[in-house]
Protein backbone atom coordinates (compact mmCIF):
# COMPACT_ATOMS: atom_id res chain seq x y z
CA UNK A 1 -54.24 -5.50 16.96
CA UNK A 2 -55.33 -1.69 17.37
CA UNK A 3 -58.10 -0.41 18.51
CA UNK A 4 -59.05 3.44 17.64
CA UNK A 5 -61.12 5.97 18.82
CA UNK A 6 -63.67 7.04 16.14
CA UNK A 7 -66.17 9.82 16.09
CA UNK A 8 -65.48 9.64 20.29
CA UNK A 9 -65.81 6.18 20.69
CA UNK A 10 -63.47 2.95 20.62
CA UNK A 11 -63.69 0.78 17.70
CA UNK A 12 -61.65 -2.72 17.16
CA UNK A 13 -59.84 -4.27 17.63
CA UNK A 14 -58.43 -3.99 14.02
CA UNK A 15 -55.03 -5.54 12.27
CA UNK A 16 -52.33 -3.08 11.34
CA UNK A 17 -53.83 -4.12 7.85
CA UNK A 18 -56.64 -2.89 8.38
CA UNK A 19 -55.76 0.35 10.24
CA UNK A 20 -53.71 1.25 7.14
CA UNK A 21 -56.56 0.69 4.74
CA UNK A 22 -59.00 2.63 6.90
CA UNK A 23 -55.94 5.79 6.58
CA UNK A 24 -55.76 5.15 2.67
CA UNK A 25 -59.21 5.33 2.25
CA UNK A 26 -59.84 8.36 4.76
CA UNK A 27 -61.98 6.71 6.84
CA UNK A 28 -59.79 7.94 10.05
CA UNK A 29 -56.95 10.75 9.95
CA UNK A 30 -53.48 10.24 10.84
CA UNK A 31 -54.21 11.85 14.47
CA UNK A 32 -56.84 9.23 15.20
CA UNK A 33 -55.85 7.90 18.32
CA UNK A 34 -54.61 4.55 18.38
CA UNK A 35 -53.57 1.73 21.20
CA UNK A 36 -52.56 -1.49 21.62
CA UNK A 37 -51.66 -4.19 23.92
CA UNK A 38 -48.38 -3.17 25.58
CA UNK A 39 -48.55 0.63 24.79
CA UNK A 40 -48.26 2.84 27.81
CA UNK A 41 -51.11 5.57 26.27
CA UNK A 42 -52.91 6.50 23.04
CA UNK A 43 -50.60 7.87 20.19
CA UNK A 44 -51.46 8.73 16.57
CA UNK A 45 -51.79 6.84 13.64
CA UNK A 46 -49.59 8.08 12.05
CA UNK A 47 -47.09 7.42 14.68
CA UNK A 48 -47.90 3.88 14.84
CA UNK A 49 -47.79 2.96 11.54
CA UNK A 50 -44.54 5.62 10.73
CA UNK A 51 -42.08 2.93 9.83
CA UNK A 52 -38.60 3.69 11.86
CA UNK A 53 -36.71 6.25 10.79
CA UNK A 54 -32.62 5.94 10.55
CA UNK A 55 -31.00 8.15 11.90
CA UNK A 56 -29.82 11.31 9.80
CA UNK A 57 -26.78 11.27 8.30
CA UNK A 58 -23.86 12.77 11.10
CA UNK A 59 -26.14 11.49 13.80
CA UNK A 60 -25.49 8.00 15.52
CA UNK A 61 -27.11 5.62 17.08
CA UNK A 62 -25.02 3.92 20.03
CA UNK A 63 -25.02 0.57 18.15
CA UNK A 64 -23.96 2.10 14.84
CA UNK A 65 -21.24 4.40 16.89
CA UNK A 66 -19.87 1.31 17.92
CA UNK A 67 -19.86 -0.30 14.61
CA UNK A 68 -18.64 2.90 13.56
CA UNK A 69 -15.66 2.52 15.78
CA UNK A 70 -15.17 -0.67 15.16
CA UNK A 71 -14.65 0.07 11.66
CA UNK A 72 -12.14 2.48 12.41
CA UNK A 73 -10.48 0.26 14.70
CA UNK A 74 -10.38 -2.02 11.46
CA UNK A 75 -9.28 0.82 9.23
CA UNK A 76 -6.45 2.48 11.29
CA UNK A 77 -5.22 -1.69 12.06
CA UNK A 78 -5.26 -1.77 8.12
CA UNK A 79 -3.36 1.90 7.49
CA UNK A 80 -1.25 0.78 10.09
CA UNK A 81 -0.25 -2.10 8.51
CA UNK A 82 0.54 -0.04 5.81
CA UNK A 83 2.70 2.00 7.04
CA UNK A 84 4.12 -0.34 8.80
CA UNK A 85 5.05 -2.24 5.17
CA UNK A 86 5.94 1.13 3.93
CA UNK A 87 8.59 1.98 6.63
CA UNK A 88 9.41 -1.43 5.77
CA UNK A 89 9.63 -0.85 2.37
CA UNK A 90 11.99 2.50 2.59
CA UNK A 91 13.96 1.08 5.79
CA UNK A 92 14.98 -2.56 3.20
CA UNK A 93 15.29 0.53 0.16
CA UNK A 94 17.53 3.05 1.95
CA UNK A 95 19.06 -0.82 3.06
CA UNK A 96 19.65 -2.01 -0.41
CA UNK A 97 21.09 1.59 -1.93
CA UNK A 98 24.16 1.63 1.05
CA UNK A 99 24.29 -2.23 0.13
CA UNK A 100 24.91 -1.22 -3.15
CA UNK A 101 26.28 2.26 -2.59
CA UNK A 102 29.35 0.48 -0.78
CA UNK A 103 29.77 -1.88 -3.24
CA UNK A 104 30.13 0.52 -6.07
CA UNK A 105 32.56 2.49 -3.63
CA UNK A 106 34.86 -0.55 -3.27
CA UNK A 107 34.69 -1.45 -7.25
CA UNK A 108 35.56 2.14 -8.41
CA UNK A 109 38.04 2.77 -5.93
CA UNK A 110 39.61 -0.61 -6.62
CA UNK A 111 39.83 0.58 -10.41
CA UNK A 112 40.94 4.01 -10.24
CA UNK A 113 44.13 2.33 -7.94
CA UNK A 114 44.67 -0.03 -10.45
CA UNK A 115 44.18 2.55 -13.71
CA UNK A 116 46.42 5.63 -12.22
CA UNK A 117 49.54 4.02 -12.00
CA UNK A 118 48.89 2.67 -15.13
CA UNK A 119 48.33 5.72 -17.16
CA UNK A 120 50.68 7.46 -15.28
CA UNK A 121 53.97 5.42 -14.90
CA UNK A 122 54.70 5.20 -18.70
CA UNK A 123 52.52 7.91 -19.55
CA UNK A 124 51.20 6.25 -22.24
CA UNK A 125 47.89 7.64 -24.36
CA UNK A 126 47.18 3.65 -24.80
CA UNK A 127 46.79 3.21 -21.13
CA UNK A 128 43.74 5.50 -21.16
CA UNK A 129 41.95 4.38 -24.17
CA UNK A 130 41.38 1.30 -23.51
CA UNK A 131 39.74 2.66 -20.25
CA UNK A 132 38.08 5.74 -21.99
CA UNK A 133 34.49 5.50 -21.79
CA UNK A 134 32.17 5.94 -24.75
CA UNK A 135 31.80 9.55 -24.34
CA UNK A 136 35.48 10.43 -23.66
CA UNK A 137 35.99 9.16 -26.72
CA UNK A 138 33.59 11.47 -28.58
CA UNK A 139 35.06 14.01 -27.01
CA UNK A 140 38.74 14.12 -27.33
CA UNK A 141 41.18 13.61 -30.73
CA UNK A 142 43.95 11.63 -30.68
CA UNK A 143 46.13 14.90 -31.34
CA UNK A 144 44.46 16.56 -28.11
CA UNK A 145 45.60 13.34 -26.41
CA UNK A 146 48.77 13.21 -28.22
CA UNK A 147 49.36 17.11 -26.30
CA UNK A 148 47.79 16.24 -23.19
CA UNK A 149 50.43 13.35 -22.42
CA UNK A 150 53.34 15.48 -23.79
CA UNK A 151 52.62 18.00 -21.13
CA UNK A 152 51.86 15.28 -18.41
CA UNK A 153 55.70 13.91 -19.57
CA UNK A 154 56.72 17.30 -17.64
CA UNK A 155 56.44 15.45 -14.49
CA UNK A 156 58.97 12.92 -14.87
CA UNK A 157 59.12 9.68 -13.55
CA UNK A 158 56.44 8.00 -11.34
CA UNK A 159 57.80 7.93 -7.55
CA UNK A 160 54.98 7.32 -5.49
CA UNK A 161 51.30 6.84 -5.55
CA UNK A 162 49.62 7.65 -2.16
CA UNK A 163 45.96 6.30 -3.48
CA UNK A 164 42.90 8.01 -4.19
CA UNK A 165 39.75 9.12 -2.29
CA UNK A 166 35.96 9.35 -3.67
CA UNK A 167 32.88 7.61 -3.66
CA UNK A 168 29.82 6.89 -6.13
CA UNK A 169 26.84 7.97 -7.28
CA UNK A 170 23.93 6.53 -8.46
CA UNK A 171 21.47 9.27 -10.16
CA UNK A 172 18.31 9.27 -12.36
CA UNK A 173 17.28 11.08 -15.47
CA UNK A 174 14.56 11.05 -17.36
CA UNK A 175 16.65 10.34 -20.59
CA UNK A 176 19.14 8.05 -19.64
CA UNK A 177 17.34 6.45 -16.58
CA UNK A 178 19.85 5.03 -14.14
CA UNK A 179 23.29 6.79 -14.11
CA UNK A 180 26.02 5.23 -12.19
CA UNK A 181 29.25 7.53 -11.97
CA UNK A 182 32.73 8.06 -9.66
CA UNK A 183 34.91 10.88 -8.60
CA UNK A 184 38.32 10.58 -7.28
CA UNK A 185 40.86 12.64 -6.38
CA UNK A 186 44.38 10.51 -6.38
CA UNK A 187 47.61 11.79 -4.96
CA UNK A 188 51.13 11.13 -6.64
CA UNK A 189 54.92 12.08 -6.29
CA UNK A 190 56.82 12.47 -9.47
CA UNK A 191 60.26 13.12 -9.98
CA UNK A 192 59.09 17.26 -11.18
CA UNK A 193 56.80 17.23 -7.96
CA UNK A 194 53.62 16.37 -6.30
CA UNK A 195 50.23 16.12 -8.05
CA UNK A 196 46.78 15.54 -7.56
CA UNK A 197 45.00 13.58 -10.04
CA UNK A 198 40.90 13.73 -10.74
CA UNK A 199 39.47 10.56 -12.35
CA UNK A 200 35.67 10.83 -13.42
CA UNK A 201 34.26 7.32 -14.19
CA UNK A 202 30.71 5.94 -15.48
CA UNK A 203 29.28 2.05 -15.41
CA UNK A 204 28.84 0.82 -19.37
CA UNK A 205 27.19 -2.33 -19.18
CA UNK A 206 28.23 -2.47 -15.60
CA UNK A 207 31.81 -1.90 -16.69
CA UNK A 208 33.77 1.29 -15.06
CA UNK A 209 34.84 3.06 -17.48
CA UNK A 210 37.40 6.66 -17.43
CA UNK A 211 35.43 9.54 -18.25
CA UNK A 212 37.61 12.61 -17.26
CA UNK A 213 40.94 12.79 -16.25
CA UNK A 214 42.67 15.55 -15.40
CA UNK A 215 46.21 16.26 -13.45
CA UNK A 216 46.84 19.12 -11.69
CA UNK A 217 50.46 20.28 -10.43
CA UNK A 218 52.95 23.31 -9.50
CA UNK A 219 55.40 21.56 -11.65
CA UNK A 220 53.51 22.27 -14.95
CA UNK A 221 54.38 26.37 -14.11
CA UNK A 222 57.90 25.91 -14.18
């Protein structure tokens, strides 16, 4: 209940009801003075019946600060999580590739071993076609392999195969998608002289397969 002062006097009490239809219909102005039980002094009207205003946007409130805050607390506990699954996610990746990264070492090293001696002990063209990979193939004649070997013969006799050293690589294009491929660089003794012999492979189906080989010695200048 509110009790105004009209034309000098005090009127009321009156409902809040009321005092808002008495504003609508002009009967008092928004700076007629108004009071009511509990109210230190007089205020206008229009203050009284001004509904609360929020607070403009970029100002805060201590209770919405602190629900503000809180919400950040929520927020950074969330992006933290997801980091945190993130650095989980690249720590288990980077993981997984030297799982497999040493893996594909051992196989491809474990074939060029076994495919080297092979080629080279009766220096036979057969020996490296049935290892050539699809591409090899494509690439080379059987008269350019027919040469290649007769030159090779220059070296003699197999004496000693020291082993090779390499590693894999997985890559990614945007035309063949995963590409998994070797280098290796094997040493050997023939009866002509030392040599040092480069073996390129590539996975087929998840099958190493030869695609370069090349032999490189003094002995072929003599």
């Amino acid at each position: 209940m509110y009790y105004l002062v009209i034309s000098g006097s005090q009127q009321g009490p009156y409902p809040v009801e009321k005092v808002r239809t008495m504003l609508a219909a002009g009967e008092i102005g928004p700076d007629t003075l108004a009071w009511s039980e509990g109210q230190a002094d007089w205020q206008p009207v229009q203050r009284i019946l001004a509904p609360p205003q929020s607070p403009p946007p970029g100002v805060a409130t201590r209770s919405g600060m602190f629900s503000f805050l809180g919400g950040v607390g929520v927020t950074l506990a969330v992006v933290g999580a997801v980091l945190l699954g993130l650095l989980l996610l690249v720590g288990g990746f980077i993981g997984y590739i030297a799982y497999v990264g040493n893996g594909l070492d051992k196989s491809s090293k474990e074939y060029v071993d076994q495919a080297i001696p092979a080629i080279v002990t009766g220096w036979s063209p057969d020996e490296l076609v049935k290892r050539e990979s699809k591409a090899f193939q494509k690439a080379t004649t059987d008269e350019q392999l027919i040469k290649l070997f007769a030159a090779f013969r220059k070296l003699g006799a197999l004496k000693n195969y020291e082993g090779c050293k390499g590693d894999a690589n997985v890559n990614y294009t945007p035309n063949s998608g995963k590409v998994i491929t070797a280098t290796y660089l094997g040493r050997a003794t023939f009866e002509a002289g030392e040599a040092e012999i480069k073996v390129i492979l590539i996975q087929e189906n998840g099958v190493w397969r030869i695609q370069g080989f090349r032999i490189d010695s003094t002995a072929f200048l003599k």
